[in-house]
Protein backbone atom coordinates (compact mmCIF):
# COMPACT_ATOMS: atom_id res chain seq x y z
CA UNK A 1 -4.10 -10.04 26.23
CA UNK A 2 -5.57 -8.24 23.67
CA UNK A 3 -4.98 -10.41 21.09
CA UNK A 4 -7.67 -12.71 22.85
CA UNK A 5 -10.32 -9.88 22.18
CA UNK A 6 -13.19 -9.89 20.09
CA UNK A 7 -16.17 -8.02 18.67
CA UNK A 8 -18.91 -9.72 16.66
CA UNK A 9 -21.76 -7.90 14.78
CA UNK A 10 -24.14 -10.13 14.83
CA UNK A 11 -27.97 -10.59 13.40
CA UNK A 12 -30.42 -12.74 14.88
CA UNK A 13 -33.43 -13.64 12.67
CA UNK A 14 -36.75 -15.65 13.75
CA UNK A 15 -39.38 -15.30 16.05
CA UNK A 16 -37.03 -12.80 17.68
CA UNK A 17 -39.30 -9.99 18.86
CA UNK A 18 -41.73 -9.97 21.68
CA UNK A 19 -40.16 -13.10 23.32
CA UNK A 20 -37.94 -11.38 25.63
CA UNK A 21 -35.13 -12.43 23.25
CA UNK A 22 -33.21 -8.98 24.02
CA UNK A 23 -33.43 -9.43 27.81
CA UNK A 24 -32.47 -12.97 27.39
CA UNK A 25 -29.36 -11.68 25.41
CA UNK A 26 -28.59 -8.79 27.87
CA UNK A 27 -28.34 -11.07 30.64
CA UNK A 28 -26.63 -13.53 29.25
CA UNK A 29 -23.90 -11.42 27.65
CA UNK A 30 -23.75 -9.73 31.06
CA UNK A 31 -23.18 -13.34 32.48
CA UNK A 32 -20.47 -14.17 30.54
CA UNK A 33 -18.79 -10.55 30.94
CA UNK A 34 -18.96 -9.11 27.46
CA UNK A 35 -19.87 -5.15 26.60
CA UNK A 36 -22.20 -4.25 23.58
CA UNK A 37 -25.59 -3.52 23.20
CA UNK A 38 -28.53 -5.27 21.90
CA UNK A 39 -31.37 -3.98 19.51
CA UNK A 40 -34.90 -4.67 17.60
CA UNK A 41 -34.32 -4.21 13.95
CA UNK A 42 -37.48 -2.85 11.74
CA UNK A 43 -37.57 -5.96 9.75
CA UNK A 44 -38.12 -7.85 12.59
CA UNK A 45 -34.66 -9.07 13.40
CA UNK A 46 -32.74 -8.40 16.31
CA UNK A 47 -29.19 -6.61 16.30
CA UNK A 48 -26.12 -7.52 18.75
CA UNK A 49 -22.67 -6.01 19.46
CA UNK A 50 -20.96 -8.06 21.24
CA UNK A 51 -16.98 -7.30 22.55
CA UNK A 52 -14.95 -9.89 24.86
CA UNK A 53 -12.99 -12.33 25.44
CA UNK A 54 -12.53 -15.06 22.01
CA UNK A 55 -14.31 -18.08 24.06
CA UNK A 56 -16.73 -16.32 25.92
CA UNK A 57 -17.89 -14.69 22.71
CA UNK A 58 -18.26 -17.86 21.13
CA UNK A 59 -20.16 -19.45 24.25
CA UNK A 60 -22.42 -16.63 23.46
CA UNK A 61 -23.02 -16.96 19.78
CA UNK A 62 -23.91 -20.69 21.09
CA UNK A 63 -26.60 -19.37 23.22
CA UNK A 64 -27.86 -17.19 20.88
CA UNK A 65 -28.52 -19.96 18.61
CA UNK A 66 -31.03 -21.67 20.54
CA UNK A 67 -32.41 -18.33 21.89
CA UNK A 68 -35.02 -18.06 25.16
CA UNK A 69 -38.49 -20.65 25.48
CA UNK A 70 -40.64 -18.51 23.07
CA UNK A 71 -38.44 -17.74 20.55
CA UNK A 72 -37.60 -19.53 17.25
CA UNK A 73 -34.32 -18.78 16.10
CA UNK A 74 -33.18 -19.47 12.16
CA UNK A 75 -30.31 -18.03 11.39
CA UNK A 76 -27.21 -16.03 13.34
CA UNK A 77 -25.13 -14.09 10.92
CA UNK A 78 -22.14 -12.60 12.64
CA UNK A 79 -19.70 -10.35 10.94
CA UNK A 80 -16.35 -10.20 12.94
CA UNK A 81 -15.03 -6.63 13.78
CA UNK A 82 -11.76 -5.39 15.41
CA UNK A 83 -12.57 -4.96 18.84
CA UNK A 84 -13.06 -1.02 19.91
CA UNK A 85 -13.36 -1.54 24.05
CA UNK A 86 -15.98 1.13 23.91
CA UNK A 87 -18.72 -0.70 25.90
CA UNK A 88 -18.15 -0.90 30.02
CA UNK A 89 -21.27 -3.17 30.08
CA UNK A 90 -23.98 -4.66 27.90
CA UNK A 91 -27.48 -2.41 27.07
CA UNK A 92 -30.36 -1.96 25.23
CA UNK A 93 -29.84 0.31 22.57
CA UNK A 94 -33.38 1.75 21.10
């Protein structure tokens, strides 16, 4: 079913950093099964790859919109990508 697959670049901006925004996005991407990695971006955003299934990447982009307690999210841009399959789980990438 690879017609059902995804992969989203997307770029979470807001009080983003020092919230535990990317472990909140690690475990929920890990939750819903999708691969990618997750990142802190110098100017303060934070930068996701996200690969998966079509609904359980947009479950995702729904979660990321309201974000963990501490954060305060204002915008999700998400650029959408052919999907690669090069991610057997979801990380940190530093």
């Amino acid at each position: 079913m690879m017609e059902n697959l995804v992969r989203a670049h997307i770029t979470v901006t807001g009080v983003v950093q020092g919230v535990g925004f990317r472990y909140f996005v690690r475990s929920t991407a890990a939750g819903l099964g999708l691969g990618g990695h997750v990142r802190n971006r110098p100017d303060g955003s934070v930068e996701v790859i996200a690969e998966g299934d079509r609904p359980a990447v947009s479950a995702f982009l729904g979660e990321l919109r309201v974000g963990p307690r501490h954060a305060h999210v204002t915008g999700v841009d998400v650029e959408w990508q052919e999907p690669k399959m090069d991610f057997k789980n979801f990380t940190y990438k530093f």
